[in-house]
PDB file of N, CA and C in Angstrom:
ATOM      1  N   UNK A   1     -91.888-114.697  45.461  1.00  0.00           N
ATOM      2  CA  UNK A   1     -90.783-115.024  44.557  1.00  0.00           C
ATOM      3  C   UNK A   1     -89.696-113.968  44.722  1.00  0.00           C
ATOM      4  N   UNK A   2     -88.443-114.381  44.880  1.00  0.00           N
ATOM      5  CA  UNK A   2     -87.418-113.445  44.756  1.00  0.00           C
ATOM      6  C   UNK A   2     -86.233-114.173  43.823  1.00  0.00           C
ATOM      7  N   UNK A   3     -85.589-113.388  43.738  1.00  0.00           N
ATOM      8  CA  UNK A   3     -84.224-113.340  43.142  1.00  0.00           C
ATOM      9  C   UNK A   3     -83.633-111.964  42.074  1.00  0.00           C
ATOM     10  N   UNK A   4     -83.100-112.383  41.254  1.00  0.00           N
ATOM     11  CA  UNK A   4     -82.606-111.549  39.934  1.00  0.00           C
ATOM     12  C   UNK A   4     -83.760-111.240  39.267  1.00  0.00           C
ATOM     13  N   UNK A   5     -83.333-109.874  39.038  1.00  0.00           N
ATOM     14  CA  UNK A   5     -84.284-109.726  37.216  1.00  0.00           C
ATOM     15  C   UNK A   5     -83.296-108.693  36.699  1.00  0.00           C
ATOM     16  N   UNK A   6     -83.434-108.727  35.398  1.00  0.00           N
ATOM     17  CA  UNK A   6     -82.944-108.095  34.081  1.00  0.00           C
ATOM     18  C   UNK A   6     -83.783-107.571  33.510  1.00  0.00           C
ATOM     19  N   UNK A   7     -83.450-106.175  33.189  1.00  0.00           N
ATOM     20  CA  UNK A   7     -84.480-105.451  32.350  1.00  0.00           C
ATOM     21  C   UNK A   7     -83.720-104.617  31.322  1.00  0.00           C
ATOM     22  N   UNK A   8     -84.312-104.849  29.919  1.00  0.00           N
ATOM     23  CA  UNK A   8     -83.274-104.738  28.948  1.00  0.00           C
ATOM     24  C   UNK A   8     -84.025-103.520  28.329  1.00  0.00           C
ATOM     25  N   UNK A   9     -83.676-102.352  28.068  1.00  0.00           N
ATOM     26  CA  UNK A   9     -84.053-101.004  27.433  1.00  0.00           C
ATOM     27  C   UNK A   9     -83.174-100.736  26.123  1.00  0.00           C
ATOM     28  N   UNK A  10     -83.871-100.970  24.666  1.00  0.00           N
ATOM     29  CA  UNK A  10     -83.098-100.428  23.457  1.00  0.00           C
ATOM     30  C   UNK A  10     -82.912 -99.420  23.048  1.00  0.00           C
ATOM     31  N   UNK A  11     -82.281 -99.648  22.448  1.00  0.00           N
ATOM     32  CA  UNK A  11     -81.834 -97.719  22.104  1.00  0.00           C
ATOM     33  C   UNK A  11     -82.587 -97.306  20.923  1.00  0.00           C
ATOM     34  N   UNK A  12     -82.166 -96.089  19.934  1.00  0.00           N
ATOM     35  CA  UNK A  12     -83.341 -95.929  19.266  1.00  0.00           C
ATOM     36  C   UNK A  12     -83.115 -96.562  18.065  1.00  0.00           C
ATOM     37  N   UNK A  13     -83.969 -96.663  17.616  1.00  0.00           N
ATOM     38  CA  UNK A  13     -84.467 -97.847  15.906  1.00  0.00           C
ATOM     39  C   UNK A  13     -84.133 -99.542  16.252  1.00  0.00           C
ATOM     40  N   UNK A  14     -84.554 -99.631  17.441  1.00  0.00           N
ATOM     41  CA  UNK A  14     -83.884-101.094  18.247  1.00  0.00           C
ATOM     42  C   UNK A  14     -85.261-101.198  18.757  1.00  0.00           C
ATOM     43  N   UNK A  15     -85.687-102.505  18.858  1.00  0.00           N
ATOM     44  CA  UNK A  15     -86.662-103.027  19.480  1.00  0.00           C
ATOM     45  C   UNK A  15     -86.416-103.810  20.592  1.00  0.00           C
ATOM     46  N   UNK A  16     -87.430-104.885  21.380  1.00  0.00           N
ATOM     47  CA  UNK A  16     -86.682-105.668  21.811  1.00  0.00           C
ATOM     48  C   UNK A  16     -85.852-106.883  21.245  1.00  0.00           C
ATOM     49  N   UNK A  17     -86.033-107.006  20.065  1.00  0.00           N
ATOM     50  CA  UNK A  17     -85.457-107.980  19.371  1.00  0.00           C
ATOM     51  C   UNK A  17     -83.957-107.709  19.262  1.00  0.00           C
ATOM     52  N   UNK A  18     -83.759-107.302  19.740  1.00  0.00           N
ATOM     53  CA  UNK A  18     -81.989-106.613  19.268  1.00  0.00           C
ATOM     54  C   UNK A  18     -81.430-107.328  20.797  1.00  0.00           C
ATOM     55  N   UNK A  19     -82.246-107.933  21.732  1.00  0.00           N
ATOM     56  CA  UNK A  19     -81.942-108.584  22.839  1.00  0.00           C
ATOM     57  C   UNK A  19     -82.252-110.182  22.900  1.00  0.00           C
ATOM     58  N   UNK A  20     -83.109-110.466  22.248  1.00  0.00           N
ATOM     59  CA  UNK A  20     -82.996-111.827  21.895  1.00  0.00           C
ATOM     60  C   UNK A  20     -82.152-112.435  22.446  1.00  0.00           C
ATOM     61  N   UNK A  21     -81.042-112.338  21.643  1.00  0.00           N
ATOM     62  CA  UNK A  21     -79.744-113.346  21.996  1.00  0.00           C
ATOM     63  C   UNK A  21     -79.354-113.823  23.414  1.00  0.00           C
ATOM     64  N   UNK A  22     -79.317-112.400  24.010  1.00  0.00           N
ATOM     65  CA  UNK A  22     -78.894-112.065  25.685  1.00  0.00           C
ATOM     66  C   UNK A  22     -80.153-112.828  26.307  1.00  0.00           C
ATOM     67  N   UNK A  23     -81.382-112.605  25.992  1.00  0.00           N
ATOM     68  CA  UNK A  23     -82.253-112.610  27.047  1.00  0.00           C
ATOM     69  C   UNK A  23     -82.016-114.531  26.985  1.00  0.00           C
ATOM     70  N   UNK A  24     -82.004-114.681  25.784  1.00  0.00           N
ATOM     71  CA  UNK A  24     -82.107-116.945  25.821  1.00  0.00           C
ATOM     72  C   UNK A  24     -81.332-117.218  26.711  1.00  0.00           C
ATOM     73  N   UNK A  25     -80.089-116.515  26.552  1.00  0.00           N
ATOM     74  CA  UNK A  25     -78.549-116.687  27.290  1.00  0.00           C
ATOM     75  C   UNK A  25     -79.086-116.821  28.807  1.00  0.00           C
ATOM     76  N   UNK A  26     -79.435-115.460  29.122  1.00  0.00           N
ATOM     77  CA  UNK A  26     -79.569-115.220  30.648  1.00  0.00           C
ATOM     78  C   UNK A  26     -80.451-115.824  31.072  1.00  0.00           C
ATOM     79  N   UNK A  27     -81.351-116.287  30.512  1.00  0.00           N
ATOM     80  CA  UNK A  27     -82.560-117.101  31.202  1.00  0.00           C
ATOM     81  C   UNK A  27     -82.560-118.722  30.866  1.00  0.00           C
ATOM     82  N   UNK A  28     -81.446-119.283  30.437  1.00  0.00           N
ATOM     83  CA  UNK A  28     -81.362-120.220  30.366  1.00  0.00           C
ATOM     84  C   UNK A  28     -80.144-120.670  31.642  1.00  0.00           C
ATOM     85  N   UNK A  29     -80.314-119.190  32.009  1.00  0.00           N
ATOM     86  CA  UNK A  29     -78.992-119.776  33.383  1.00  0.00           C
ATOM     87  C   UNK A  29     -79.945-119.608  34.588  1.00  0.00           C
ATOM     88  N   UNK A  30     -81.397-119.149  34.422  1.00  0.00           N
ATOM     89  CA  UNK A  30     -82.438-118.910  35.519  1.00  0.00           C
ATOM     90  C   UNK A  30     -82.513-117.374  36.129  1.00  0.00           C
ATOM     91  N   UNK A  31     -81.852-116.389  35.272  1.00  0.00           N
ATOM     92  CA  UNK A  31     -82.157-114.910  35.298  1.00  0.00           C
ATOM     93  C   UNK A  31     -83.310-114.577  34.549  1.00  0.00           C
ATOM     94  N   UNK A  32     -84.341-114.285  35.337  1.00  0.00           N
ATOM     95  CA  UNK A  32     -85.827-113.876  34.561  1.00  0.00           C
ATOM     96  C   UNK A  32     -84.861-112.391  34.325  1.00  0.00           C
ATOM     97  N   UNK A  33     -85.651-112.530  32.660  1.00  0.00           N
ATOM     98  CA  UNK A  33     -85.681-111.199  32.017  1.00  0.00           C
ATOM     99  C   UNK A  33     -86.213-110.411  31.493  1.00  0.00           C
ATOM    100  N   UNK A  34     -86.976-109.057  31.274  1.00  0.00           N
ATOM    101  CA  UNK A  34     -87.855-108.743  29.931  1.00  0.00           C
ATOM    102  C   UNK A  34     -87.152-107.156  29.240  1.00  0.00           C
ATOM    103  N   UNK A  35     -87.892-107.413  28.837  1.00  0.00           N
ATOM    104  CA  UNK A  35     -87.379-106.078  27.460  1.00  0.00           C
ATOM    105  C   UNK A  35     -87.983-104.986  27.557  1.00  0.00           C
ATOM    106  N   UNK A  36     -88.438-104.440  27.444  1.00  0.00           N
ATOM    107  CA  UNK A  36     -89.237-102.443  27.681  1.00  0.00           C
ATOM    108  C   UNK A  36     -88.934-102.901  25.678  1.00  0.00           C
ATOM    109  N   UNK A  37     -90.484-102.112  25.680  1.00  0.00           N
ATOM    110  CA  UNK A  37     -90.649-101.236  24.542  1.00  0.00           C
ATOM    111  C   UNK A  37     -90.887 -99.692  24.468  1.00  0.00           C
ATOM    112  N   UNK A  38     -89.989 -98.999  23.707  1.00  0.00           N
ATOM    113  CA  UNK A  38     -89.992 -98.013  23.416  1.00  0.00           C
ATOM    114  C   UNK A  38     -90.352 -97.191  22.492  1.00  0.00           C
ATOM    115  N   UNK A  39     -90.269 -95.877  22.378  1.00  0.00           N
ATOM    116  CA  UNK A  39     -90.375 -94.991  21.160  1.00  0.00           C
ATOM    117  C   UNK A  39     -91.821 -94.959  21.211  1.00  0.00           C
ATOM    118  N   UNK A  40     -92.499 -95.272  22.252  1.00  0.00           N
ATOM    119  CA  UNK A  40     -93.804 -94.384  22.612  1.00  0.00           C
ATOM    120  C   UNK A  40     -94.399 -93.298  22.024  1.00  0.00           C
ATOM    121  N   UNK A  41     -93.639 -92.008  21.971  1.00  0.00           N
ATOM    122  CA  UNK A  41     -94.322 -90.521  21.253  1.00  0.00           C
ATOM    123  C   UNK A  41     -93.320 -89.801  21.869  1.00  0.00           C
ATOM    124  N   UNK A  42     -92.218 -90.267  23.273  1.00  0.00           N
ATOM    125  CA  UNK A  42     -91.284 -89.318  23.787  1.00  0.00           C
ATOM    126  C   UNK A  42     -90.984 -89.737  24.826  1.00  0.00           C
ATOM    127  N   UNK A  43     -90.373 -88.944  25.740  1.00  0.00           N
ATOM    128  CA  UNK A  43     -89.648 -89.443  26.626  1.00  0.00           C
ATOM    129  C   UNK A  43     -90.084 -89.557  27.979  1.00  0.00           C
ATOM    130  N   UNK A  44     -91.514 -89.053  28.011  1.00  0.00           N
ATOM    131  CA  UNK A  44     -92.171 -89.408  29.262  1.00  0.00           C
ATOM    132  C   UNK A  44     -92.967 -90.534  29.582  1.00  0.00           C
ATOM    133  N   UNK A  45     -93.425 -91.305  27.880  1.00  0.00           N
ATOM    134  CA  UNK A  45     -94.055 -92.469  27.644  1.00  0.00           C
ATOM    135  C   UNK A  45     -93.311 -93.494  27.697  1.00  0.00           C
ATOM    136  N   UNK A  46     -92.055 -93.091  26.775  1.00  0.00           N
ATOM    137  CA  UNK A  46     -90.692 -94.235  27.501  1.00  0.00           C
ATOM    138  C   UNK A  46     -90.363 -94.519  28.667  1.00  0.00           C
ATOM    139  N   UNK A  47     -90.083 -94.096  29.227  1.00  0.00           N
ATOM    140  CA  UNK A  47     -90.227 -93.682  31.387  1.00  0.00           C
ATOM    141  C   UNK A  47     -90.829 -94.324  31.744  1.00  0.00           C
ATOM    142  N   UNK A  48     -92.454 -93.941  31.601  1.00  0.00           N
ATOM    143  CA  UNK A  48     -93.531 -94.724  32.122  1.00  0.00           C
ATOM    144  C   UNK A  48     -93.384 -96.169  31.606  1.00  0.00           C
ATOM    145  N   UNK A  49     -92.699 -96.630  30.592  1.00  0.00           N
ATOM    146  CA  UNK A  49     -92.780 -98.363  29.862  1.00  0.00           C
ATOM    147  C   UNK A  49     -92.108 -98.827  30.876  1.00  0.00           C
ATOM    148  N   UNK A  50     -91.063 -98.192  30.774  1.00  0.00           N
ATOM    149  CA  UNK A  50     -89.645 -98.895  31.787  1.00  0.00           C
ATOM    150  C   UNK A  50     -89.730 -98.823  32.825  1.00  0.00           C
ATOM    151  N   UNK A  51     -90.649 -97.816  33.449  1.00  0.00           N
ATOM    152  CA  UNK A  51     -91.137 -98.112  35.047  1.00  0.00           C
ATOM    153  C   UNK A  51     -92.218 -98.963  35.004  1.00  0.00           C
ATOM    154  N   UNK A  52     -93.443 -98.978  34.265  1.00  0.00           N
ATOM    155  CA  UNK A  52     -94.436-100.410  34.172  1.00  0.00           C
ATOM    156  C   UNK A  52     -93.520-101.917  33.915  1.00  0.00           C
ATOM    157  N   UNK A  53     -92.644-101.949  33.524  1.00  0.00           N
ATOM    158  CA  UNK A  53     -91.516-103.098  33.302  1.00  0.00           C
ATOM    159  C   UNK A  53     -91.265-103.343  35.027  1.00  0.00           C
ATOM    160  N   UNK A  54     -90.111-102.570  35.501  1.00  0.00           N
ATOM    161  CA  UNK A  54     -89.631-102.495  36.908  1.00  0.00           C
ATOM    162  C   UNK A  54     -90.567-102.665  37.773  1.00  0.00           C
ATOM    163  N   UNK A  55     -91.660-102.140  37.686  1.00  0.00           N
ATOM    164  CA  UNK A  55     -92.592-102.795  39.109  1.00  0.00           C
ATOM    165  C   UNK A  55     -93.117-104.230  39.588  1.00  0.00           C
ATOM    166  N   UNK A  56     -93.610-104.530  38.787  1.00  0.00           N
ATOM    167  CA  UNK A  56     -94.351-106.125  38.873  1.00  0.00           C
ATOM    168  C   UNK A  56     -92.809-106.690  39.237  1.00  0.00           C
ATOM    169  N   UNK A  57     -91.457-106.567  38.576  1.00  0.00           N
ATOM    170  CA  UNK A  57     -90.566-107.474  39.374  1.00  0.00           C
ATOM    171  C   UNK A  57     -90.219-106.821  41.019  1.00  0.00           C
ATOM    172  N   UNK A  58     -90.030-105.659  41.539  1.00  0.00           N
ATOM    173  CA  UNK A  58     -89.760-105.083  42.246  1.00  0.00           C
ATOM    174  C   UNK A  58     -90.567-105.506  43.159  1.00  0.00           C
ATOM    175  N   UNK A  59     -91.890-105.358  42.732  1.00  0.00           N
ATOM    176  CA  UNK A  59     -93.152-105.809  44.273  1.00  0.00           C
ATOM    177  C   UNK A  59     -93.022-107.412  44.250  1.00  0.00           C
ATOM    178  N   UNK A  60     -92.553-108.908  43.156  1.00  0.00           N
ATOM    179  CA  UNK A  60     -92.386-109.615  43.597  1.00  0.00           C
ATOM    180  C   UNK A  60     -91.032-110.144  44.003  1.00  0.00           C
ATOM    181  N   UNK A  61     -90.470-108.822  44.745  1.00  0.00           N
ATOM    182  CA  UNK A  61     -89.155-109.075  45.730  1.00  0.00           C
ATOM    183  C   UNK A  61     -87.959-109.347  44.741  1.00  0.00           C
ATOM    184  N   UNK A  62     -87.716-109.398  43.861  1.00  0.00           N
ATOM    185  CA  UNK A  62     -87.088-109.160  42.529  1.00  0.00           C
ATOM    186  C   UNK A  62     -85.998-108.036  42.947  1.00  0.00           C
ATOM    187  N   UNK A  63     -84.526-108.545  42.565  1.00  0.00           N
ATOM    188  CA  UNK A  63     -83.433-107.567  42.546  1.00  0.00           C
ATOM    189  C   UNK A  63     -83.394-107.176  41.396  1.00  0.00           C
ATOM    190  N   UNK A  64     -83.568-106.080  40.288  1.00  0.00           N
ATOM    191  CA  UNK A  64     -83.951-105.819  39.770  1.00  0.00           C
ATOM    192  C   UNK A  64     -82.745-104.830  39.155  1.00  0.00           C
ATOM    193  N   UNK A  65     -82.083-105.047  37.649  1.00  0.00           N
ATOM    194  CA  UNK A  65     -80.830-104.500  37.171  1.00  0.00           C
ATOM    195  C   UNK A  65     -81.323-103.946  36.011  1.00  0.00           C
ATOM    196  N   UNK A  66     -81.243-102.684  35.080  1.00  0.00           N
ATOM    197  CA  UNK A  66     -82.071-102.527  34.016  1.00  0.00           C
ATOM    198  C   UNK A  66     -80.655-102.082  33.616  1.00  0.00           C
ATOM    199  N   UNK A  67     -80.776-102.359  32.231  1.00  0.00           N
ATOM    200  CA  UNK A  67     -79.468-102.272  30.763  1.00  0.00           C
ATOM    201  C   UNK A  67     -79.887-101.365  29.641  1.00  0.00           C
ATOM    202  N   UNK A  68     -79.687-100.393  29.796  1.00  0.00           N
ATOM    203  CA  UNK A  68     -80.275 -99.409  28.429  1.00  0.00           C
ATOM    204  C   UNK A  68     -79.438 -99.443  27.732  1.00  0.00           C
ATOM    205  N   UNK A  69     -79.142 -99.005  26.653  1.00  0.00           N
ATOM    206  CA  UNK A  69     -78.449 -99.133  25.486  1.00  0.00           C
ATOM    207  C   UNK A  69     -78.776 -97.762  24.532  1.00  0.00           C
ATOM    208  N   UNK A  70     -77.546 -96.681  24.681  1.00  0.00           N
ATOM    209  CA  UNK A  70     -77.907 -95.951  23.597  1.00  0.00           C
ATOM    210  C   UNK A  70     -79.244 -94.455  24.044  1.00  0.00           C
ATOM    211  N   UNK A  71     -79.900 -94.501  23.254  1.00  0.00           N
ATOM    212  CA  UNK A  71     -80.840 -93.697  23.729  1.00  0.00           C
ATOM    213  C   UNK A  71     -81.736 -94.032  24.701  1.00  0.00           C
ATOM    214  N   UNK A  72     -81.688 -95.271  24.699  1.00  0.00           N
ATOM    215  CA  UNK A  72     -82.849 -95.716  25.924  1.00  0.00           C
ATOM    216  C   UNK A  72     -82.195 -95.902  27.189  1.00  0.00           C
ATOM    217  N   UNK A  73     -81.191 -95.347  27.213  1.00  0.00           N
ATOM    218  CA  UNK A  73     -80.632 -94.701  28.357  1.00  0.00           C
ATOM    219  C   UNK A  73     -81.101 -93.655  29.387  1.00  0.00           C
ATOM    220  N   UNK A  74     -81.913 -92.518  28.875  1.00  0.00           N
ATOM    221  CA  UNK A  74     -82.442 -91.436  28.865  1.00  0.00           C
ATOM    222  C   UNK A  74     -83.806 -92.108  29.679  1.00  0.00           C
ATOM    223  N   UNK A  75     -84.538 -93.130  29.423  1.00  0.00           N
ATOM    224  CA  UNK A  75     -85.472 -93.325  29.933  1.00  0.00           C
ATOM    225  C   UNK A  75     -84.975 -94.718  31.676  1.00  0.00           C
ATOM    226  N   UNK A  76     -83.798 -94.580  31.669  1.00  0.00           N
ATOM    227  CA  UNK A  76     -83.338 -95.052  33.238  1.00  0.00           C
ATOM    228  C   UNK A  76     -83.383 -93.899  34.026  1.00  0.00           C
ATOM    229  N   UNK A  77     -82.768 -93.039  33.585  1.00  0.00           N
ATOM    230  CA  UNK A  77     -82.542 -92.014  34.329  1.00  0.00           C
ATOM    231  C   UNK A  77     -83.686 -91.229  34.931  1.00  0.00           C
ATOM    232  N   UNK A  78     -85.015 -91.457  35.112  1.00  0.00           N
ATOM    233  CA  UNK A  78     -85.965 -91.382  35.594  1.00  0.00           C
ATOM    234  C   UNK A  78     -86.523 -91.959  36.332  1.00  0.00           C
ATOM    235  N   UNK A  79     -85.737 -93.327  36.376  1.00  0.00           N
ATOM    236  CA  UNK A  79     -86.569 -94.394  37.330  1.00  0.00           C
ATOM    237  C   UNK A  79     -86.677 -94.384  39.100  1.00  0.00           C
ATOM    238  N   UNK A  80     -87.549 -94.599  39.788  1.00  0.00           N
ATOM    239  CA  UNK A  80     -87.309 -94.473  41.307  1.00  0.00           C
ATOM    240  C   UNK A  80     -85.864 -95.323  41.820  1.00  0.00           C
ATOM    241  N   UNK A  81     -84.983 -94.809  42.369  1.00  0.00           N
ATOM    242  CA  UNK A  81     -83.600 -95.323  42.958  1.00  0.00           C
ATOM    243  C   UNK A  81     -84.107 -96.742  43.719  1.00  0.00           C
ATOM    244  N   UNK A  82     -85.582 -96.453  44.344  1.00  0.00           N
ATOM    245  CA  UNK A  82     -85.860 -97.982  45.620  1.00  0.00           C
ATOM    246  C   UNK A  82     -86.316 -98.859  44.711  1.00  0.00           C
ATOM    247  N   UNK A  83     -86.899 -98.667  43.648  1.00  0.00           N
ATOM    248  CA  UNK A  83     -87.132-100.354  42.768  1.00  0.00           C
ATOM    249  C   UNK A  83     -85.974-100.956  41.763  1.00  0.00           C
ATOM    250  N   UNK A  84     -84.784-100.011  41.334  1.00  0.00           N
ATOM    251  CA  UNK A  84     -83.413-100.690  40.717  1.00  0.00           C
ATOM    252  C   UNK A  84     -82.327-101.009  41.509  1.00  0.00           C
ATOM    253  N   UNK A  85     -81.959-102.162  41.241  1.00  0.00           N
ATOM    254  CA  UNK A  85     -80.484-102.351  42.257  1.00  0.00           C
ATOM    255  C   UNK A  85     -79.368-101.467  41.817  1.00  0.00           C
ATOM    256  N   UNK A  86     -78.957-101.535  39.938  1.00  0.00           N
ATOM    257  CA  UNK A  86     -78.384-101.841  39.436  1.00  0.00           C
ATOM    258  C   UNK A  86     -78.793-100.923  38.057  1.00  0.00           C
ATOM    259  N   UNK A  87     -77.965 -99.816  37.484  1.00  0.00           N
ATOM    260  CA  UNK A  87     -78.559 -99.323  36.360  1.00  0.00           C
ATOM    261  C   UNK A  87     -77.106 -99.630  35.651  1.00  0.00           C
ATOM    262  N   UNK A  88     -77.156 -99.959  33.889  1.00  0.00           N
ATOM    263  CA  UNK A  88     -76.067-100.155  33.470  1.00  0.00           C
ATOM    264  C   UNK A  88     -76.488 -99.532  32.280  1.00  0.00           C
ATOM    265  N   UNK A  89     -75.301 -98.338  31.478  1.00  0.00           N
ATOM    266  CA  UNK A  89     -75.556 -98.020  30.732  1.00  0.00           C
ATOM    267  C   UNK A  89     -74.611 -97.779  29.424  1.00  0.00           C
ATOM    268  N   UNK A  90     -75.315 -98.424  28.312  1.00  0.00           N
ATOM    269  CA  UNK A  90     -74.519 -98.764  27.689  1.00  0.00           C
ATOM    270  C   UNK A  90     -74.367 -97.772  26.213  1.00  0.00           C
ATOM    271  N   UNK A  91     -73.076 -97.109  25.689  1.00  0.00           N
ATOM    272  CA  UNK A  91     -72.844 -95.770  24.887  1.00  0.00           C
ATOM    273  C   UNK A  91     -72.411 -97.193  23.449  1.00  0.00           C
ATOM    274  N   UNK A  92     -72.486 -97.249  22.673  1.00  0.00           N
ATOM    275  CA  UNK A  92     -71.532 -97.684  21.902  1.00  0.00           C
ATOM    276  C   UNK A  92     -70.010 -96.413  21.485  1.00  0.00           C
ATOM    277  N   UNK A  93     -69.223 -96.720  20.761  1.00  0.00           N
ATOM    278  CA  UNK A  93     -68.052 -95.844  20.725  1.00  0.00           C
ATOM    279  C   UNK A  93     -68.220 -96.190  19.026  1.00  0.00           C
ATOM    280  N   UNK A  94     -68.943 -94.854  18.250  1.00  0.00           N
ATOM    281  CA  UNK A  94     -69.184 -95.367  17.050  1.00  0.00           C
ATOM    282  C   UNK A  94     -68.005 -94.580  15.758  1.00  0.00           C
ATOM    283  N   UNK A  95     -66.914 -94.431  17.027  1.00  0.00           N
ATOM    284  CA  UNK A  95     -66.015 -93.535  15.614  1.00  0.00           C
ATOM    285  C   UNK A  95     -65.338 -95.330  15.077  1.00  0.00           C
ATOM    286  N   UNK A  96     -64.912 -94.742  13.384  1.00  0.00           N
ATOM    287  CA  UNK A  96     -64.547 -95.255  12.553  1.00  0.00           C
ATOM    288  C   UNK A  96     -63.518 -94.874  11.932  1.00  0.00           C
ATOM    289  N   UNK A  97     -62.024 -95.451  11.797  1.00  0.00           N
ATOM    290  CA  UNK A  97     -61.113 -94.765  12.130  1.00  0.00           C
ATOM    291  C   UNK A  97     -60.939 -95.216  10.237  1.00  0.00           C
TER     292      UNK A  97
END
């Protein structure tokens, strides 16, 4: 099997449910997607989620784009460069004027 995958990383006090919306969206256009759970105990257990996420698509030939959001940002930045195509990372801009 090849093609796309999406891998969606939340930020903190975010589950995967905070992706819901996106993931119906994208996979109703035929982008397999999944979510990483986080907030493990720290930031080496987070790592390890989001790299157990990335493999199984990576070994089935899977282009493979992961979306962190926020703090779960921190746990891309660990990942091996040869199993992501694509890292996107997303800050919100939370001033309030």
């Amino acid at each position: 099997m090849s093609g796309h995958a999406v891998l969606f990383v939340p930020g903190a006090f975010y589950g995967p449910w905070c992706w819901d919306l996106v993931l119906e969206r994208m996979e109703a256009a035929g982008v397999t997607c999944r979510c990483a759970e986080l907030h493990r105990g720290g930031l080496a257990q987070d790592v390890a989620a989001v790299g157990g996420e990335v493999a199984p698509l990576a070994a089935k030939g899977q282009t493979v784009v992961v979306v962190g959001h926020s703090l779960g940002c921190t746990s891309l930045s660990e990942l091996a460069p040869e199993r992501v195509d694509h890292a996107v990372f997303l800050a919100p801009d939370w001033e309030l004027a």
